[in-house]
C-alpha atoms as a PDB file:
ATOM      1  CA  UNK A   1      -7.502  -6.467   8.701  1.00  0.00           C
ATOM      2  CA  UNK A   2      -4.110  -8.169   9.061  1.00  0.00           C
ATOM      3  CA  UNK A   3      -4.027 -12.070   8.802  1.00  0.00           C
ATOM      4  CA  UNK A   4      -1.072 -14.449   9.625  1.00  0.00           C
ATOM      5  CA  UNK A   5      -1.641 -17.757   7.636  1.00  0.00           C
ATOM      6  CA  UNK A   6       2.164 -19.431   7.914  1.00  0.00           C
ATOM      7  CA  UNK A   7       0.186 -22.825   8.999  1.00  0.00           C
ATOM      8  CA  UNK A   8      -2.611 -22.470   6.492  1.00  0.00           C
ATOM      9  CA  UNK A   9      -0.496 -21.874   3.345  1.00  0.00           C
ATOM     10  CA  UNK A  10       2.504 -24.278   4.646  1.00  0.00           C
ATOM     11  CA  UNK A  11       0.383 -27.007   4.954  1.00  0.00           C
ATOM     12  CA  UNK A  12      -1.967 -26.114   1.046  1.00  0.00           C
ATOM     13  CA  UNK A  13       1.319 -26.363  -0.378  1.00  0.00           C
ATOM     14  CA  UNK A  14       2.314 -29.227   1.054  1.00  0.00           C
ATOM     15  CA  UNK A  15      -0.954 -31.436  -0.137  1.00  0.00           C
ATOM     16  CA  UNK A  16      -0.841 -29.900  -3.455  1.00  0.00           C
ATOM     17  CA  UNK A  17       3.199 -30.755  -3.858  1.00  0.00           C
ATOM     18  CA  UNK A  18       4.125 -27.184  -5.477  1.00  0.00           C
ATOM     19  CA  UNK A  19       7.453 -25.505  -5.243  1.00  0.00           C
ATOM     20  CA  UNK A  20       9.193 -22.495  -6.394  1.00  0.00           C
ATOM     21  CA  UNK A  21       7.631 -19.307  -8.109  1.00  0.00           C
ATOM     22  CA  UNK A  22       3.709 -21.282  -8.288  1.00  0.00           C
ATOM     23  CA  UNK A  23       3.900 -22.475  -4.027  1.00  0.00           C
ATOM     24  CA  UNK A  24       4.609 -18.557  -3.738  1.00  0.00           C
ATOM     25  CA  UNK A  25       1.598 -17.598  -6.112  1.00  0.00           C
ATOM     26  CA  UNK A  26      -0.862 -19.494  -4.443  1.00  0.00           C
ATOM     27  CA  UNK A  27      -0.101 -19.189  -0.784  1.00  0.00           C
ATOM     28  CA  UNK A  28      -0.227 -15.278  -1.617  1.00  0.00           C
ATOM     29  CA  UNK A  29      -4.308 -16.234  -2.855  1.00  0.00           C
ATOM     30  CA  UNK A  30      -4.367 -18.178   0.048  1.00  0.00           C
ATOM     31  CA  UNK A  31      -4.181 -15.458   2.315  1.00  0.00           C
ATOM     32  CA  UNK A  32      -5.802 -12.666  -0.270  1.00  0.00           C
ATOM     33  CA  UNK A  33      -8.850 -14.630   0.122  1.00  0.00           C
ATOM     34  CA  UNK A  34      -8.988 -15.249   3.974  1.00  0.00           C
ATOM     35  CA  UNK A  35      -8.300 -11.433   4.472  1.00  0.00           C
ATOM     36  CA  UNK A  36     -11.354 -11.007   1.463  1.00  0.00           C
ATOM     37  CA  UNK A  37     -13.584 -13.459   3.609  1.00  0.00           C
ATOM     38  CA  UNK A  38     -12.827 -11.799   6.740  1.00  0.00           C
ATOM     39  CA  UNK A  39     -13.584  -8.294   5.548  1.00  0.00           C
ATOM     40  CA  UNK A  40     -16.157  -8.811   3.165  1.00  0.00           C
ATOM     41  CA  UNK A  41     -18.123 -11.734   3.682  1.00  0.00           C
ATOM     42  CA  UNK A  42     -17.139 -13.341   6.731  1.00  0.00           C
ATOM     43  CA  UNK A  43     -20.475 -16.125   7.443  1.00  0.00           C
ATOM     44  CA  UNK A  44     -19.725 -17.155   3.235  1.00  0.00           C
ATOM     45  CA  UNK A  45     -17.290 -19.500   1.954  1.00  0.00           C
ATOM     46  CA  UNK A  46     -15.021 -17.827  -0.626  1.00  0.00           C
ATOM     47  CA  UNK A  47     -12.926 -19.246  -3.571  1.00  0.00           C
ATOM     48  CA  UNK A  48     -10.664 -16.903  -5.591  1.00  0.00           C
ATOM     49  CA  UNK A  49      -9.614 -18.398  -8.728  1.00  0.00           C
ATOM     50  CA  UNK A  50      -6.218 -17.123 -10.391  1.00  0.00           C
ATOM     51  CA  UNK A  51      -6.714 -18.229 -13.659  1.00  0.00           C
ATOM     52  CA  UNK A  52      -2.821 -18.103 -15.652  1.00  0.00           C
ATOM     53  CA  UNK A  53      -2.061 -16.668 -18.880  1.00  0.00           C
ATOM     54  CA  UNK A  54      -2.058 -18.790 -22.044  1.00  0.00           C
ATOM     55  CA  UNK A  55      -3.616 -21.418 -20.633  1.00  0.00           C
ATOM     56  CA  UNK A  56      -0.761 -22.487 -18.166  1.00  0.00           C
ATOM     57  CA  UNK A  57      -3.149 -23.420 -15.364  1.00  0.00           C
ATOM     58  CA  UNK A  58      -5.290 -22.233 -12.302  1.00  0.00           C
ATOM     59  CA  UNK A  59      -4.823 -21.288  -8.453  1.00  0.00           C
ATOM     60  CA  UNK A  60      -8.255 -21.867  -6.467  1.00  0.00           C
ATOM     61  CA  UNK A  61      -7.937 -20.278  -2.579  1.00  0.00           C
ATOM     62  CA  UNK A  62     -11.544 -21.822  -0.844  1.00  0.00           C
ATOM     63  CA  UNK A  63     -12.114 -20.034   2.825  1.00  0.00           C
ATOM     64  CA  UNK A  64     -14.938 -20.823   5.004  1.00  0.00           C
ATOM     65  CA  UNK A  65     -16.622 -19.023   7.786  1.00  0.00           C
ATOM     66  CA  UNK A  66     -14.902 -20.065  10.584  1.00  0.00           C
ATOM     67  CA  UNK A  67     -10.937 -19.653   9.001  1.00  0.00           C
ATOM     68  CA  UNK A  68     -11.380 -23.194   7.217  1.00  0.00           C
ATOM     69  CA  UNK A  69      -9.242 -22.905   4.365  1.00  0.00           C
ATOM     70  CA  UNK A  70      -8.189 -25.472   1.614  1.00  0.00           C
ATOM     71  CA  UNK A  71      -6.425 -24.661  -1.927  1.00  0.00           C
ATOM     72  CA  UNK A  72      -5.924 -26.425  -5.080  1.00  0.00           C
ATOM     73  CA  UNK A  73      -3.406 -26.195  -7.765  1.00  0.00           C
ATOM     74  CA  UNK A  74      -4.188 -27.249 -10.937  1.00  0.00           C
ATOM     75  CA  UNK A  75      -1.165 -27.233 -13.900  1.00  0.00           C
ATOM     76  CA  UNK A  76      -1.201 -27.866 -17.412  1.00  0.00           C
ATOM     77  CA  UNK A  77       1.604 -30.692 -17.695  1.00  0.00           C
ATOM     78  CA  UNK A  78       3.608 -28.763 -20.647  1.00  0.00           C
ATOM     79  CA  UNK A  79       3.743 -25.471 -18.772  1.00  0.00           C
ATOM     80  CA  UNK A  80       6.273 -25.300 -15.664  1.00  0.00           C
ATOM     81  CA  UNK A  81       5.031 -22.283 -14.252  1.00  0.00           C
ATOM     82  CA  UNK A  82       1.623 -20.544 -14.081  1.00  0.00           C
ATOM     83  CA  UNK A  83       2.183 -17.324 -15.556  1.00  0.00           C
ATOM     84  CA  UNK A  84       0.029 -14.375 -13.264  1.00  0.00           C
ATOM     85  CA  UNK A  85       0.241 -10.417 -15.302  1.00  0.00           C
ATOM     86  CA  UNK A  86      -0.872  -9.965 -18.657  1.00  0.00           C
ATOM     87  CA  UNK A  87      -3.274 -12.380 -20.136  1.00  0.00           C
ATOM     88  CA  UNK A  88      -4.406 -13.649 -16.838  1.00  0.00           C
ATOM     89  CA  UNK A  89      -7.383 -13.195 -14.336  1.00  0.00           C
ATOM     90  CA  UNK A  90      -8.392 -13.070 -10.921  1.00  0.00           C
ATOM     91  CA  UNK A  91     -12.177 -14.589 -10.517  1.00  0.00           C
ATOM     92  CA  UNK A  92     -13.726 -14.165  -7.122  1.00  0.00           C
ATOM     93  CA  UNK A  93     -16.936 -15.956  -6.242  1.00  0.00           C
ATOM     94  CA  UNK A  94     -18.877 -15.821  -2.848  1.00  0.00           C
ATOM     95  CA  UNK A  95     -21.783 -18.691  -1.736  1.00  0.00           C
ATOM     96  CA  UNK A  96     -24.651 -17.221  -0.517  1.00  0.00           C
ATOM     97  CA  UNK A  97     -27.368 -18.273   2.170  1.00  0.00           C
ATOM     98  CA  UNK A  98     -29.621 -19.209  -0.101  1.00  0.00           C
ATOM     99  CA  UNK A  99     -27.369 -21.126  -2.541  1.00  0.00           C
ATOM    100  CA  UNK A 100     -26.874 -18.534  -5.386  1.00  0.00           C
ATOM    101  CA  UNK A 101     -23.172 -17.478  -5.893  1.00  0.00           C
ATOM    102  CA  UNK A 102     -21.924 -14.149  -6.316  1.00  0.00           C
ATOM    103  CA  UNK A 103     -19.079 -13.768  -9.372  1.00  0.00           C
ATOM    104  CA  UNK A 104     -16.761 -10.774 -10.064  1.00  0.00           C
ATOM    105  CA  UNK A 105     -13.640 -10.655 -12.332  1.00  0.00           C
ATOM    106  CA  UNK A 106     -10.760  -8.770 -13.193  1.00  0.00           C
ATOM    107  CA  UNK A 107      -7.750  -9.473 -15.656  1.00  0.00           C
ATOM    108  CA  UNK A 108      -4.247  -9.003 -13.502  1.00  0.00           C
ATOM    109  CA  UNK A 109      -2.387  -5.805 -14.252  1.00  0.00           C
ATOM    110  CA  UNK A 110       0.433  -6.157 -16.053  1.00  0.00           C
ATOM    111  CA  UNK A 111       3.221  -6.606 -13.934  1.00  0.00           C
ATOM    112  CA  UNK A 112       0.827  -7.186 -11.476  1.00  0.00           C
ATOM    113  CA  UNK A 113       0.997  -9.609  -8.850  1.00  0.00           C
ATOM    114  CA  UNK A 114      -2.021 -11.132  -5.891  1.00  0.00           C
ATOM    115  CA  UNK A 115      -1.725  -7.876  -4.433  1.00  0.00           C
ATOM    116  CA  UNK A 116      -2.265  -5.300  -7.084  1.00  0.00           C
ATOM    117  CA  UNK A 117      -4.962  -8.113  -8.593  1.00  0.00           C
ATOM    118  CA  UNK A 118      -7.114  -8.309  -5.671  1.00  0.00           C
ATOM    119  CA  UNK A 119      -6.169  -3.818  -5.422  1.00  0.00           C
ATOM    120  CA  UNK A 120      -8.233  -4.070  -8.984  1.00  0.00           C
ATOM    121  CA  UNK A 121     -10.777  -6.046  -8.001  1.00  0.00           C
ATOM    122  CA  UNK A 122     -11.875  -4.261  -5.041  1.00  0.00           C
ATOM    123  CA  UNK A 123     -11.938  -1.123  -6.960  1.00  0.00           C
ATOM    124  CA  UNK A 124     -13.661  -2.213  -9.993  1.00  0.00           C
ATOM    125  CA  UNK A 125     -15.899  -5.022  -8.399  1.00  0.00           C
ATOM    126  CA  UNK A 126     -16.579  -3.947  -4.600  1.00  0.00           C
ATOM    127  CA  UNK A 127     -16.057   0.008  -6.068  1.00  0.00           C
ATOM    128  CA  UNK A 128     -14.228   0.022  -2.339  1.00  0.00           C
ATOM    129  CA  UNK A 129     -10.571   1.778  -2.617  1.00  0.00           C
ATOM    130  CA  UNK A 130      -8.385  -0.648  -1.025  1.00  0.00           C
ATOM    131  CA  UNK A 131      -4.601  -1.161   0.027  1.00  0.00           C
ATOM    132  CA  UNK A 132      -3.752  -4.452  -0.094  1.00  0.00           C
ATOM    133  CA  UNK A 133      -0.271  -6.745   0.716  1.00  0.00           C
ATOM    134  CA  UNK A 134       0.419 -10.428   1.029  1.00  0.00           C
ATOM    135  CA  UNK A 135       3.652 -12.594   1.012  1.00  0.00           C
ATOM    136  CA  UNK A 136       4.783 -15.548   1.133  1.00  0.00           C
ATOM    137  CA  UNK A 137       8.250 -16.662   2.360  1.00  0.00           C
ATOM    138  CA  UNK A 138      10.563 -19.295   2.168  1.00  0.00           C
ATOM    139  CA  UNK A 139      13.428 -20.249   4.130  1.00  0.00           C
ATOM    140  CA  UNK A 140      16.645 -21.860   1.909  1.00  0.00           C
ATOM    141  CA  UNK A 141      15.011 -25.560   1.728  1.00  0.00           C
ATOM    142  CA  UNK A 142      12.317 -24.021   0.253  1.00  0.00           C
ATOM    143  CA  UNK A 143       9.942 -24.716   3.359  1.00  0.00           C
ATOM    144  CA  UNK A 144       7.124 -21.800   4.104  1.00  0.00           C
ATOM    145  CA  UNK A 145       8.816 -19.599   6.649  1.00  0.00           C
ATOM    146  CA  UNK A 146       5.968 -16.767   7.040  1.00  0.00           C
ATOM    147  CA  UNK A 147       2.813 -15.957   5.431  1.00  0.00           C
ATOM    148  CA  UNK A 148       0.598 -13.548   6.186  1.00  0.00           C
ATOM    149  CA  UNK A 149      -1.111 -10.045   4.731  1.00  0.00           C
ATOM    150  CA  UNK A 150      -3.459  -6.789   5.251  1.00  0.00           C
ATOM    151  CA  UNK A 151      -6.220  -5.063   4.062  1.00  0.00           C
ATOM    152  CA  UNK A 152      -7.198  -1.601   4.124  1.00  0.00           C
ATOM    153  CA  UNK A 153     -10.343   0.278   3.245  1.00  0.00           C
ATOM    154  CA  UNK A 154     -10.188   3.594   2.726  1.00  0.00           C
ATOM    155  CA  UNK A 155     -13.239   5.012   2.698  1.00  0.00           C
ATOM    156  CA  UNK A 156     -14.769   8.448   1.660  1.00  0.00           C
ATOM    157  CA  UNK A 157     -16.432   9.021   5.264  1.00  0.00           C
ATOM    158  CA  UNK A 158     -12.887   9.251   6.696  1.00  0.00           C
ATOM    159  CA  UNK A 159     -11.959  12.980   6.684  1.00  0.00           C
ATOM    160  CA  UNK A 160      -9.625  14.274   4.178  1.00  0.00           C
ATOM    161  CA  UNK A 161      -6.599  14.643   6.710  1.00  0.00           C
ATOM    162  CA  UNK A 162      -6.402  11.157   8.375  1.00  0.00           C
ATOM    163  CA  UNK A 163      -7.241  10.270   4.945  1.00  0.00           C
ATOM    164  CA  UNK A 164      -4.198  11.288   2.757  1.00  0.00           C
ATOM    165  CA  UNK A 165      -2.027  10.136   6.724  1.00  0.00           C
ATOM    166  CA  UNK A 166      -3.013   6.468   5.840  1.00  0.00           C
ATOM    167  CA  UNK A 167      -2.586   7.051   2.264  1.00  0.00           C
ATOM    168  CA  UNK A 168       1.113   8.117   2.661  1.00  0.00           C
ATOM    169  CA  UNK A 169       1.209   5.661   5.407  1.00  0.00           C
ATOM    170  CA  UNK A 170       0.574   2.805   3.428  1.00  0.00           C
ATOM    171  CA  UNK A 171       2.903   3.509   0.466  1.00  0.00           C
ATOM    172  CA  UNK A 172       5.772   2.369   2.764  1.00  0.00           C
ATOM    173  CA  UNK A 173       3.842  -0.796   2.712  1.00  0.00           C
ATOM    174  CA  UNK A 174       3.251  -2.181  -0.654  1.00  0.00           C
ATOM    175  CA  UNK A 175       5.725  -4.286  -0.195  1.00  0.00           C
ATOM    176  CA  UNK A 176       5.655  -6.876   3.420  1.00  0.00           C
ATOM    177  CA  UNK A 177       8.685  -9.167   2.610  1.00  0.00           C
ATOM    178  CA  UNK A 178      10.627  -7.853   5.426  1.00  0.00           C
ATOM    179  CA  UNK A 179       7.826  -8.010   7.704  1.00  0.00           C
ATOM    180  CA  UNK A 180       7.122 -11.799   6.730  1.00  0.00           C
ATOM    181  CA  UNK A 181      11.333 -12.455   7.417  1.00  0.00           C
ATOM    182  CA  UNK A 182      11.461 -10.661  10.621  1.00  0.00           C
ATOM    183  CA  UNK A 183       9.662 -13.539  13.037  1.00  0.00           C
ATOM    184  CA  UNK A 184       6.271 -11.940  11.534  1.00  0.00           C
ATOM    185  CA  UNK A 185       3.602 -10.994  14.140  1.00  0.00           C
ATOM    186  CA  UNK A 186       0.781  -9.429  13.007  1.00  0.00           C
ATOM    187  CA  UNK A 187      -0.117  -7.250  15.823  1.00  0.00           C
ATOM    188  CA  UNK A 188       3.404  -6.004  14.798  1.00  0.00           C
ATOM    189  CA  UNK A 189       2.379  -5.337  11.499  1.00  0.00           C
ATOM    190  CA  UNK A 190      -0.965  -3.657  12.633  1.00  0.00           C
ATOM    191  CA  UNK A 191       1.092  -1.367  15.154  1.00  0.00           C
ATOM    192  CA  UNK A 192       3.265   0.083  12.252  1.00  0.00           C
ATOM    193  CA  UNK A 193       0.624   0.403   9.840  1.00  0.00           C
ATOM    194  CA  UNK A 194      -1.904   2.513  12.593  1.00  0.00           C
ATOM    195  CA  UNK A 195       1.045   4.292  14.177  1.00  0.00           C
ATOM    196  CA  UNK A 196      -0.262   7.586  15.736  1.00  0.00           C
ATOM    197  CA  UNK A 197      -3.920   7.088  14.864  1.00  0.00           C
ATOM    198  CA  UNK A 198      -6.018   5.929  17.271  1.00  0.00           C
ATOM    199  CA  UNK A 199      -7.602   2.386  16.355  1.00  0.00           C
ATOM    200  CA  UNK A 200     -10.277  -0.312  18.229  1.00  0.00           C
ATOM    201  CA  UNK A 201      -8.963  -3.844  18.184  1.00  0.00           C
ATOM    202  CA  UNK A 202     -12.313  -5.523  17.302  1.00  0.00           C
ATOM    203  CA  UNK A 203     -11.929  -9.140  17.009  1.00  0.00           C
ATOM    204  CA  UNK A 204      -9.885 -12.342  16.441  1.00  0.00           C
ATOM    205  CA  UNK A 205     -10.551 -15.035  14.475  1.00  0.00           C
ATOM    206  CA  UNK A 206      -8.550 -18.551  13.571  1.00  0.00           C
ATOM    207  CA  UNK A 207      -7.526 -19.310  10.403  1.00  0.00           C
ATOM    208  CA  UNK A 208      -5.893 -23.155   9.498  1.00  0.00           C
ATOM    209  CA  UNK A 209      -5.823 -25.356   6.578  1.00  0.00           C
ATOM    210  CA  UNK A 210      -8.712 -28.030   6.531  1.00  0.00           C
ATOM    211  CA  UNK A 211     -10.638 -30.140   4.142  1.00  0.00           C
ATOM    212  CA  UNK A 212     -14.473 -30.214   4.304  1.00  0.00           C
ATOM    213  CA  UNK A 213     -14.787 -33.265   2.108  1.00  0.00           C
ATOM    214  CA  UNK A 214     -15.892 -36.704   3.235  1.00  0.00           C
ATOM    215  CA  UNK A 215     -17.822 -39.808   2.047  1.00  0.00           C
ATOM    216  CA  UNK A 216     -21.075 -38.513   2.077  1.00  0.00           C
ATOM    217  CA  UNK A 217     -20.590 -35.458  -0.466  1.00  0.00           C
ATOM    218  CA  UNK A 218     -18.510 -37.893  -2.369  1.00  0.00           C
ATOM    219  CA  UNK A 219     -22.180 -40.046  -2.545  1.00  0.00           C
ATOM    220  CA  UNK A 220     -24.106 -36.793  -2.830  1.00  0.00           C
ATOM    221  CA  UNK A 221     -21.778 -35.383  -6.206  1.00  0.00           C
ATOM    222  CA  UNK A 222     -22.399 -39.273  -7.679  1.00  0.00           C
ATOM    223  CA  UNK A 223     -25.755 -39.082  -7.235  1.00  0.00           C
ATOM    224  CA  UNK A 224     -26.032 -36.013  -9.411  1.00  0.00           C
ATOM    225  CA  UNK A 225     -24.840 -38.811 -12.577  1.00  0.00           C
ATOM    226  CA  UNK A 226     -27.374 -40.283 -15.168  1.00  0.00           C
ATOM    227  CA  UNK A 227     -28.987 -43.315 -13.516  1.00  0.00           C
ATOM    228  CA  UNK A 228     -27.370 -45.227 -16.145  1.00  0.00           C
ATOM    229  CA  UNK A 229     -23.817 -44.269 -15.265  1.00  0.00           C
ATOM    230  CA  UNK A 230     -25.069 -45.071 -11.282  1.00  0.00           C
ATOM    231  CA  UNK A 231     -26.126 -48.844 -11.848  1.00  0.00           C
ATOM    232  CA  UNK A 232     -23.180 -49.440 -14.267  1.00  0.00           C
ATOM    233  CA  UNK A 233     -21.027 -48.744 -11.226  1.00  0.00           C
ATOM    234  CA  UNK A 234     -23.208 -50.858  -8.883  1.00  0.00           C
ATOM    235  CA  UNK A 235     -23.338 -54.060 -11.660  1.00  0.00           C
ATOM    236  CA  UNK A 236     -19.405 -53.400 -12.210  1.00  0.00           C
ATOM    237  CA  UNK A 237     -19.156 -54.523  -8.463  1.00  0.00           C
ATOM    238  CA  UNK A 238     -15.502 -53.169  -8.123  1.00  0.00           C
ATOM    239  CA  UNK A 239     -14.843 -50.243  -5.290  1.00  0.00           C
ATOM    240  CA  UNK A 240     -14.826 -46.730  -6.030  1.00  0.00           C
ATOM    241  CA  UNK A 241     -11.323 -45.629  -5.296  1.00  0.00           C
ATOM    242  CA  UNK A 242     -11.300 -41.259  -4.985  1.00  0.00           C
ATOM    243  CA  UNK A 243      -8.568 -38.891  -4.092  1.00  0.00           C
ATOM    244  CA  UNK A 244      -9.654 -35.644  -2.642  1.00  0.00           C
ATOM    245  CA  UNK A 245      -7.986 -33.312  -5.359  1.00  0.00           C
ATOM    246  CA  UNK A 246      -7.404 -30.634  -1.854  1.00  0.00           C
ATOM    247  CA  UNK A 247      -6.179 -32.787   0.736  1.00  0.00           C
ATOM    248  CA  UNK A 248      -5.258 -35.684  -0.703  1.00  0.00           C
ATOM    249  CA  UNK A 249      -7.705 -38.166   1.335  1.00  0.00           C
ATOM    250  CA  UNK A 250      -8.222 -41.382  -0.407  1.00  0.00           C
ATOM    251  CA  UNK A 251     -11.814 -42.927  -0.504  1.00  0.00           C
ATOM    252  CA  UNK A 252     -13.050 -46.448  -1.490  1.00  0.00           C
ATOM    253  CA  UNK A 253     -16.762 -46.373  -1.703  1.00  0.00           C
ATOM    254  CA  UNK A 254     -18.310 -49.822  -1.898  1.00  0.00           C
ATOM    255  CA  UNK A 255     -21.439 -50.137  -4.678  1.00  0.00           C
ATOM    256  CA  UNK A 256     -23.741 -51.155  -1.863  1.00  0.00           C
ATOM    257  CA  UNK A 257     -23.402 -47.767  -0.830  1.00  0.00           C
ATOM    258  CA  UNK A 258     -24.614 -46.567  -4.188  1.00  0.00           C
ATOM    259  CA  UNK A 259     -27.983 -48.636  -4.489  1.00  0.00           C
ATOM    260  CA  UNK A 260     -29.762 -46.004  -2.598  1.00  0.00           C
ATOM    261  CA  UNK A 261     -29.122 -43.375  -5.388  1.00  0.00           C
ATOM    262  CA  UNK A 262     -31.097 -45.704  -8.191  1.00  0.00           C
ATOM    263  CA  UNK A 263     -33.901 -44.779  -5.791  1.00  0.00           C
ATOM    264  CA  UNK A 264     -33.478 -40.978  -5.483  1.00  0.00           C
ATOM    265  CA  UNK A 265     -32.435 -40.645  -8.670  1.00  0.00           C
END
């Protein structure tokens, strides 16, 4: 699976106004989770949560089926930087058809980076040996210049000999920054990592940065208040004025649109 998300994770950092070592961070869980989605779950929406060390804040990467993708940065003001290797964790949660939500989580290696913490996590939670890569690049105004990943299962039905081929293979590519700097094309980046095996292109699939949130699941999370809380809004008579904490969207909801709730709730 090889993913190019320039658009996706240009535009996440954008909304959530992040620069430097933290805009690189999270568009690497960005695309760590669409190339998770993609292989793993691919009908489910996915969030991976990158949760920093001592408490300096959390990355959240949310993919839906169809390549939706939205992010969220979230920074404690005193801290800077979130710090990702020892003392932090990688949480990955999938939704499920029938509403129940799926959890694993592994603490980042230290040293470790997005790559080797979603590596762990596919070996200790999925038990699925996996080589895994993602970048993020910047040109020198600090603008997202390429973005993009793979992921590759090696599994034990594979014979031993293409086996340890892809394992070598893939040792040249732990590292994609000069992929993601070289105009970055990731049927490029497929071609070098298959080179001599033979392969089946299977499928394509879009991937760009969109919020799913709108007026009506702003209504439905209110309803889920204490009727009390609901008609002290409505008797207050003033607007409602949300910001969408992913995209930015800002949302005036009138109290006549919350009288129906008193009658639900």
């Amino acid at each position: 699976m090889v993913a190019r998300t320039t658009h996706t994770v240009s535009e996440a950092i954008a909304r959530q106004v992040v620069r430097g070592e933290n805009a690189r961070t999270f568009g690497d869980l960005l695309t760590a989770t669409v190339l998770f989605r993609e292989t793993m779950s691919p009908q489910l929406r996915v969030q991976g949560l990158l949760r920093g060390a001592h408490e300096t804040g959390t990355l959240v990467a949310d993919s839906q089926a169809g390549g939706l993708t939205r992010g969220l940065v979230q920074r404690r003001a005193e801290h800077e930087r979130i710090e990702v290797g020892e003392g932090s964790f990688l949480q990955m949660m999938r939704t499920m058809h029938d509403g129940s939500v799926n959890r694993g989580i592994v603490h980042v290696p230290v040293g470790g980076d997005v790559s080797a913490a979603m590596m762990e996590y596919m070996q200790t939670s999925e038990q699925i040996v996996t080589m895994l890569a993602v970048s993020t690049q910047f040109d020198d105004e600090g603008n997202v210049c390429g973005a993009g990943g793979y992921l590759v299962q090696l599994l034990p039905e594979v014979g031993r000999g293409p086996l340890m081929v892809m394992t070598e293979r893939l040792e040249d590519f732990r590292n994609i920054d000069r992929q993601l700097k070289e105009d970055f094309s990731p049927v490029r980046l497929r071609d070098e990592l298959l080179y001599g095996m033979p392969f089946t292109h299977l499928d394509e699939t879009p991937v760009r940065f969109e919020c799913w949130c709108s007026e009506s699941r702003l209504i439905a999370a209110l309803a889920t208040l204490d009727r009390a809380e609901i008609k002290s809004m409505i008797d207050d008579g003033a607007p409602l004025e949300i910001v969408c904490d992913y995209c930015g969207k800002d949302y005036r909801i009138h109290p006549s649109s919350l009288r129906g709730l008193l009658q639900k709730s």
